[in-house]
C-alpha atoms as a PDB file:
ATOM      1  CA  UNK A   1       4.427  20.553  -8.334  1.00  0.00           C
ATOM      2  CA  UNK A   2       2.692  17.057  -8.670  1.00  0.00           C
ATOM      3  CA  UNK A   3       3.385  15.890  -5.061  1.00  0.00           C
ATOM      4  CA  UNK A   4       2.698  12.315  -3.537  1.00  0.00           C
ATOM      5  CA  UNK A   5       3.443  10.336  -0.789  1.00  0.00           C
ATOM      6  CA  UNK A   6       4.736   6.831  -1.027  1.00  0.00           C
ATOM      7  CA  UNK A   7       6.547   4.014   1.447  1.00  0.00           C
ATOM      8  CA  UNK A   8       9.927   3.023  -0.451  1.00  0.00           C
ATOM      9  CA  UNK A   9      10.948  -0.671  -1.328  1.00  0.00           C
ATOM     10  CA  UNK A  10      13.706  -2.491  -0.147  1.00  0.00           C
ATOM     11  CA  UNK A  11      16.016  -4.066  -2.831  1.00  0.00           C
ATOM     12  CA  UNK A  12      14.032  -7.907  -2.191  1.00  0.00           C
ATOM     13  CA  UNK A  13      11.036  -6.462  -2.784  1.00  0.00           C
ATOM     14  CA  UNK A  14      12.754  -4.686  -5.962  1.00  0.00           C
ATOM     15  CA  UNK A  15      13.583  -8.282  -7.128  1.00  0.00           C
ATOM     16  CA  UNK A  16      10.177  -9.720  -6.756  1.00  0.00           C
ATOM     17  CA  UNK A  17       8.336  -6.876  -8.973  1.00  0.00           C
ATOM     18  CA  UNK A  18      11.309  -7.581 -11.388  1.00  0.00           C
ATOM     19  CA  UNK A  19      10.839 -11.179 -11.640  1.00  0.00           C
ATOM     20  CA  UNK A  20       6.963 -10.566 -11.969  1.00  0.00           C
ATOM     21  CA  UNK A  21       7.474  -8.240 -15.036  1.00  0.00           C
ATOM     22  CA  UNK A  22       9.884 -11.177 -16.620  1.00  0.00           C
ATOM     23  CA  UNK A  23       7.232 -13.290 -16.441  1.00  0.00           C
ATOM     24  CA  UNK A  24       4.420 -11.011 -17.725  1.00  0.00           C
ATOM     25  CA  UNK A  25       6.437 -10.270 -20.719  1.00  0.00           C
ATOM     26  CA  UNK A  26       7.454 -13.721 -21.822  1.00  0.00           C
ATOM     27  CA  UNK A  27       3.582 -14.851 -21.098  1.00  0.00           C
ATOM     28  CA  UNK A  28       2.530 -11.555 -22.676  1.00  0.00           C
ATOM     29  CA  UNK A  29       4.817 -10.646 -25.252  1.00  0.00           C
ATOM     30  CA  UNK A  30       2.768  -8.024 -27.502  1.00  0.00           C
ATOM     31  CA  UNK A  31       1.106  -6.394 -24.536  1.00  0.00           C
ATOM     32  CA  UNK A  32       1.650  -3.022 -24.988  1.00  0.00           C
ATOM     33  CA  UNK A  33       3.461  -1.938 -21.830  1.00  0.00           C
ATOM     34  CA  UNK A  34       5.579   0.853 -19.904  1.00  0.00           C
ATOM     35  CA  UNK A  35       7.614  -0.862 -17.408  1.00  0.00           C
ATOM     36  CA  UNK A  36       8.158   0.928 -14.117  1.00  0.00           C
ATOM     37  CA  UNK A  37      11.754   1.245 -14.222  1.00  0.00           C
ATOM     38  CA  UNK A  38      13.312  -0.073 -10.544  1.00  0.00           C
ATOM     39  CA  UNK A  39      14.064   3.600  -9.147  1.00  0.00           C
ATOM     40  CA  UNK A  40       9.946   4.550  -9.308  1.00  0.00           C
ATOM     41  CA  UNK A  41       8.885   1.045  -7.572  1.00  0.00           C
ATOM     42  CA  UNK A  42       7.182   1.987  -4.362  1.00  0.00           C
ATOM     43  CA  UNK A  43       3.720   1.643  -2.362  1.00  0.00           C
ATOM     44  CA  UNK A  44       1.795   5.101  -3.112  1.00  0.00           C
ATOM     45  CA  UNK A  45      -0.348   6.459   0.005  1.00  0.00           C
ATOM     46  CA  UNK A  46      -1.362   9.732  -1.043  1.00  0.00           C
ATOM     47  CA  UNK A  47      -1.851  11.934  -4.420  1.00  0.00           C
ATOM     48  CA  UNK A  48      -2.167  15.395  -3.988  1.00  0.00           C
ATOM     49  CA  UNK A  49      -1.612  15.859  -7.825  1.00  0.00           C
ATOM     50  CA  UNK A  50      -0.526  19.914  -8.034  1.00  0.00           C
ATOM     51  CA  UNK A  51       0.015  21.805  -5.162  1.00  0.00           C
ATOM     52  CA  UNK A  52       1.505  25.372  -4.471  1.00  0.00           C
ATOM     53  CA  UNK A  53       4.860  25.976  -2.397  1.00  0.00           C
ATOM     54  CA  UNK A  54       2.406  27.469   0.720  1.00  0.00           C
ATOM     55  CA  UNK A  55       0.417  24.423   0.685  1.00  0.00           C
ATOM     56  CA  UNK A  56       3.413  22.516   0.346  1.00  0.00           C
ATOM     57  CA  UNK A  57       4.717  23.607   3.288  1.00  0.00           C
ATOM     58  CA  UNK A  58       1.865  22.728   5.365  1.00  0.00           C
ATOM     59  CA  UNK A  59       1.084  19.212   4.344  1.00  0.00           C
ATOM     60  CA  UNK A  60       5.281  19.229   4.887  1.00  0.00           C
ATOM     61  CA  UNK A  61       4.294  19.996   9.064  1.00  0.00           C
ATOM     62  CA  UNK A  62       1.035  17.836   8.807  1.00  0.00           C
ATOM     63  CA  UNK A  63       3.378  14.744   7.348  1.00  0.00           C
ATOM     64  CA  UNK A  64       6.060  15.160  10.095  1.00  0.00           C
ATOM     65  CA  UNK A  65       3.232  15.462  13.019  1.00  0.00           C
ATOM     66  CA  UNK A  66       1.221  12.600  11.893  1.00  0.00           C
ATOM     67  CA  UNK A  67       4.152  10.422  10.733  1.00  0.00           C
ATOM     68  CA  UNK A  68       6.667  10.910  13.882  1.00  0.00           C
ATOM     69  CA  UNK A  69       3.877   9.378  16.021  1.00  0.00           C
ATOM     70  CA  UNK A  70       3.111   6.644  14.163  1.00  0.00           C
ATOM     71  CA  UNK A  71       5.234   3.243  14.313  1.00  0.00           C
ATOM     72  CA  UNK A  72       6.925   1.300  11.915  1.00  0.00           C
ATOM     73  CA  UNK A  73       5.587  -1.478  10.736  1.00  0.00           C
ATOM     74  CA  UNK A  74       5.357  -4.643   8.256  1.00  0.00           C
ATOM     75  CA  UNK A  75       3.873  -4.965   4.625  1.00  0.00           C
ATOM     76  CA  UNK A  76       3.516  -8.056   2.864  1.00  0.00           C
ATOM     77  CA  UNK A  77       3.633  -8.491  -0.751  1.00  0.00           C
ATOM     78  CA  UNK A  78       0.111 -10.152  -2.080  1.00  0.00           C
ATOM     79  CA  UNK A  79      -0.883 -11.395  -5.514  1.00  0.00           C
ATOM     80  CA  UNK A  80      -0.444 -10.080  -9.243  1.00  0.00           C
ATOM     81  CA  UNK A  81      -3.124  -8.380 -10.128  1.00  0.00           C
ATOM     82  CA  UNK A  82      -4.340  -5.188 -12.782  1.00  0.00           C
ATOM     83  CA  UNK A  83      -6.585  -2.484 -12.366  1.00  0.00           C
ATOM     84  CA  UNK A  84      -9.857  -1.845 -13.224  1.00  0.00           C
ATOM     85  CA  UNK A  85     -10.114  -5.437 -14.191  1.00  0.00           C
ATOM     86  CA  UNK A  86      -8.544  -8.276 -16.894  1.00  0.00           C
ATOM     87  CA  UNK A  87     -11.397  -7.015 -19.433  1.00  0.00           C
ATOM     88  CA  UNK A  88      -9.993  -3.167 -19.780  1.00  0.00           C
ATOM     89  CA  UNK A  89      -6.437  -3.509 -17.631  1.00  0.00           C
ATOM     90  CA  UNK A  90      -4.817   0.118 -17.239  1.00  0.00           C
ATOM     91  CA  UNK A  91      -2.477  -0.780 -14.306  1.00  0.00           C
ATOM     92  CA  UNK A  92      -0.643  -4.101 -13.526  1.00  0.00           C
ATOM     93  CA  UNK A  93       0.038  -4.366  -9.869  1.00  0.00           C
ATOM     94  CA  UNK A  94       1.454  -6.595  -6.992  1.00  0.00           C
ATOM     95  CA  UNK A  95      -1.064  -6.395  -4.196  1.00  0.00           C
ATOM     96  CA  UNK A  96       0.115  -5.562  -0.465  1.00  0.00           C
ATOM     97  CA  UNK A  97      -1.253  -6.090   2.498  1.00  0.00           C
ATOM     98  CA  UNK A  98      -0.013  -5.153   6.267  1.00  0.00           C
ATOM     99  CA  UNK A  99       0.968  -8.629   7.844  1.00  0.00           C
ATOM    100  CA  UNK A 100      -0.590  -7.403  11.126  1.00  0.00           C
ATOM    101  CA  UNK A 101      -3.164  -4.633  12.007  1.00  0.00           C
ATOM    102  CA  UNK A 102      -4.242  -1.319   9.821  1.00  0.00           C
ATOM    103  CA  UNK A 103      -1.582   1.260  10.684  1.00  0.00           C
ATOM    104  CA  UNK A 104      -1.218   2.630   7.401  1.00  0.00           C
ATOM    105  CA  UNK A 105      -4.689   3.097   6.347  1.00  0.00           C
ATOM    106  CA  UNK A 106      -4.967   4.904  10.532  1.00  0.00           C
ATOM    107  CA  UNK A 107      -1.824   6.978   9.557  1.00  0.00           C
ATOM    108  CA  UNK A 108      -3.612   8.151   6.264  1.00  0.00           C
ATOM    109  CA  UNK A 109      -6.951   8.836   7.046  1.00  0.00           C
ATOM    110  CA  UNK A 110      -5.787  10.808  10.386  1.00  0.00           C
ATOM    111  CA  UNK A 111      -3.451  12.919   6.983  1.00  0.00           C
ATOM    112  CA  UNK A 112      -6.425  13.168   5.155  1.00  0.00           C
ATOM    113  CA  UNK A 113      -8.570  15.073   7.822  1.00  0.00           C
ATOM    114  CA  UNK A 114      -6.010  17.217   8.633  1.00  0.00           C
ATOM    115  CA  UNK A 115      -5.561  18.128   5.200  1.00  0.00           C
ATOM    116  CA  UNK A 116      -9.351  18.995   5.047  1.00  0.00           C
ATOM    117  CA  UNK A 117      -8.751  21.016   8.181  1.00  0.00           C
ATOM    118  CA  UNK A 118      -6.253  22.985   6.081  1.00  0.00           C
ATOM    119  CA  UNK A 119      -8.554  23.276   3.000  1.00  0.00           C
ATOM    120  CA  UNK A 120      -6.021  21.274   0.853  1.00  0.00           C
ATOM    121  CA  UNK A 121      -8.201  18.514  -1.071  1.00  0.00           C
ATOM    122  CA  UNK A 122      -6.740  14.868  -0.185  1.00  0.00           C
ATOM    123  CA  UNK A 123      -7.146  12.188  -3.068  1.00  0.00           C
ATOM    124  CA  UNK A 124     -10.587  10.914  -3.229  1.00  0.00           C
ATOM    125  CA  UNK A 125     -10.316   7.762  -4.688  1.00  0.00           C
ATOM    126  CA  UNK A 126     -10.475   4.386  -2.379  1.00  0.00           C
ATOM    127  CA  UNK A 127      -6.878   3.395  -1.488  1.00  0.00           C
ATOM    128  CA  UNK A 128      -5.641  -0.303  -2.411  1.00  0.00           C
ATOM    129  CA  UNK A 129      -2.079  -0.275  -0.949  1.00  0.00           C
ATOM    130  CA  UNK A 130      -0.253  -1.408  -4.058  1.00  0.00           C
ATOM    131  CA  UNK A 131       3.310  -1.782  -6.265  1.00  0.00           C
ATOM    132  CA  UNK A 132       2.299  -0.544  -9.845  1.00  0.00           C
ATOM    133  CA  UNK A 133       4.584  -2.208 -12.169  1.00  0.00           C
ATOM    134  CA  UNK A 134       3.185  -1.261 -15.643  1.00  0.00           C
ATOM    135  CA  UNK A 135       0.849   0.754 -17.190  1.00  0.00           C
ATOM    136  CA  UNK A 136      -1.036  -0.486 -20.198  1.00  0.00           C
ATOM    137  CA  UNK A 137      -1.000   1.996 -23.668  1.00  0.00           C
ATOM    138  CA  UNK A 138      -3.919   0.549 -25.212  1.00  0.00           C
ATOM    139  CA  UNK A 139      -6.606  -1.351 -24.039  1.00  0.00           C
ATOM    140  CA  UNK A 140      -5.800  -5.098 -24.020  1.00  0.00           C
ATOM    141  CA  UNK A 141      -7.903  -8.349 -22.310  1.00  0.00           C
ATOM    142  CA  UNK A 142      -5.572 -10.315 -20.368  1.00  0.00           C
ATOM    143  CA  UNK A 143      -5.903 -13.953 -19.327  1.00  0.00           C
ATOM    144  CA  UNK A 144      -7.313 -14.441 -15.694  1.00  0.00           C
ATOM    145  CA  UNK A 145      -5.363 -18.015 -15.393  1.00  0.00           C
ATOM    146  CA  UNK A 146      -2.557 -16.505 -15.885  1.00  0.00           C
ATOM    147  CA  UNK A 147      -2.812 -14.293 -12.668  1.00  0.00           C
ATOM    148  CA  UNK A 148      -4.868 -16.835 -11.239  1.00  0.00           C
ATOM    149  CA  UNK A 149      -1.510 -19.509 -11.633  1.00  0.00           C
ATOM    150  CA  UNK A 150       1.295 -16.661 -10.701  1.00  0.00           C
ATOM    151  CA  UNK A 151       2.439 -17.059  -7.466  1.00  0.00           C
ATOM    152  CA  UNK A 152       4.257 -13.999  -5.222  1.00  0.00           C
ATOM    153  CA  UNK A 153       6.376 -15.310  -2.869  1.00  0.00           C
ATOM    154  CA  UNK A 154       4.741 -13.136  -0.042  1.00  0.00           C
ATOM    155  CA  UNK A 155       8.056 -11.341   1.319  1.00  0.00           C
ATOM    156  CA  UNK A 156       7.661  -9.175   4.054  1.00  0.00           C
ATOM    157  CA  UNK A 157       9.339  -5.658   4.928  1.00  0.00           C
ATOM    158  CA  UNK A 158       9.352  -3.043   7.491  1.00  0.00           C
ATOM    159  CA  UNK A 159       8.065  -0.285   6.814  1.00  0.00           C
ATOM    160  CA  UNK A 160      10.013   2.652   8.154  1.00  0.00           C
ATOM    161  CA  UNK A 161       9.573   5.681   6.356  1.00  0.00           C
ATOM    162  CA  UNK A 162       7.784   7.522   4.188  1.00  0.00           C
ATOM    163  CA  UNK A 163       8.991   9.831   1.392  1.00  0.00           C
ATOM    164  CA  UNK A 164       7.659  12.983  -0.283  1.00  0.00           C
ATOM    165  CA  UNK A 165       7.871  12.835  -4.404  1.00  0.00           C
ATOM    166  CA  UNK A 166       7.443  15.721  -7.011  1.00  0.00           C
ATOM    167  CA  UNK A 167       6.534  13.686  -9.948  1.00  0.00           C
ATOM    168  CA  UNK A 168       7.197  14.980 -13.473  1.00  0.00           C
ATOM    169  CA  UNK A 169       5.883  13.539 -16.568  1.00  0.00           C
ATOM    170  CA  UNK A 170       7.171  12.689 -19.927  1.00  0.00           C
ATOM    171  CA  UNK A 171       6.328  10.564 -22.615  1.00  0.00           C
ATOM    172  CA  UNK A 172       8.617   7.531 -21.381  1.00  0.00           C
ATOM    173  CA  UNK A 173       7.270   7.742 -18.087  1.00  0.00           C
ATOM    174  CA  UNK A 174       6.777   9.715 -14.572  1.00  0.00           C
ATOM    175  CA  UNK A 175      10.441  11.189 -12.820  1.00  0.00           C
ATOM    176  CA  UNK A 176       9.955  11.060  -9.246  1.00  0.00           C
ATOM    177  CA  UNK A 177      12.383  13.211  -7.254  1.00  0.00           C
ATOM    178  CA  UNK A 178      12.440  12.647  -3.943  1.00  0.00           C
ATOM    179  CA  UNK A 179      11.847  16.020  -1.742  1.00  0.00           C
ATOM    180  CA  UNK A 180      11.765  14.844   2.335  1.00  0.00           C
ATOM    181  CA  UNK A 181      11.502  11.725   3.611  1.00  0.00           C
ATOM    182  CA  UNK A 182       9.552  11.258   7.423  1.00  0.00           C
ATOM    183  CA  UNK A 183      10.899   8.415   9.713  1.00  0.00           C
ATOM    184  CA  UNK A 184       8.279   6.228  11.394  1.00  0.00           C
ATOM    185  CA  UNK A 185       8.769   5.640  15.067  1.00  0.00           C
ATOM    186  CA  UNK A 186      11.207   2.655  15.904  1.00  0.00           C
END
């Protein structure tokens, strides 16, 4: 199982990423892109990548302990933006940022060291807390201004759960099914 972790978007939030792709593809028509379809849209927090059903079970009890303790809070939607960079774009994104404090990055690194108390690797890489809404096929430069110019409206939502995913892959695109989902506090 490829399992993740993820905060799920509301449908405004939905609308936003979809107005953003509109406008990437009329300002970047031959831009060879997969479009996240609507369903996937979310803000990843953790990749385990392949995990077996016993160490499933414990990040399962380490997600509801760490999770059930932590309160709800809000995310706010930043700018368009692509990752590594505009020279060699792999990933076009909408930024997000917590409107107040660092909850989520607390609620994942106290995950993280439990899953190193449990011997089950966490995902190395740095987190940016993130909607991707494309992911380039073949390397393409992109123009700065244009990124520079878009504007997101900044819409804020609460964030008040977050889900479990088994991703599978195929050649048009990851299928996310949806395993558990853990309530933040109220």
């Amino acid at each position: 199982m490829r399992i993740f972790l993820a905060f799920p978007l509301p449908e405004e939030v939905k609308a936003v990423a979809r107005k953003a792709v509109s406008q990437l593809v009329k300002s970047f028509p031959k831009l060879p892109v997969l479009w996240i379809r609507d369903e996937n849209l979310h803000v990843s927090m953790e990749f385990l990548g392949d995990i077996n059903q016993a160490q499933l079970l414990v990040f399962n009890d380490i997600i509801h302990d760490e999770v059930s303790k932590t309160p709800a809070f809000e995310f706010q939607l930043g700018k368009l933006d692509c990752v590594p960079d505009f020279i060699k774009p792999q990933v076009l994104i909408l930024r997000v940022k917590e409107k107040d404090g660092n909850v989520s990055y607390e609620l994942r690194r106290r995950i993280q060291q439990r899953l190193i108390a449990n011997k089950i690797p966490p995902d190395e890489k740095s987190w940016i807390p993130h909607i991707t809404i494309g992911r380039i096929k073949k390397p393409s430069e992109l123009n700065v201004n244009f990124f520079e110019q878009y504007s997101v409206d900044g819409t804020a939502w609460k964030a008040e759960q977050l889900d479990l995913y088994n991703s599978t892959l195929t050649p048009e695109g990851a299928i996310y099914e949806m395993l558990k989902t853990f309530p933040l506090m109220k």
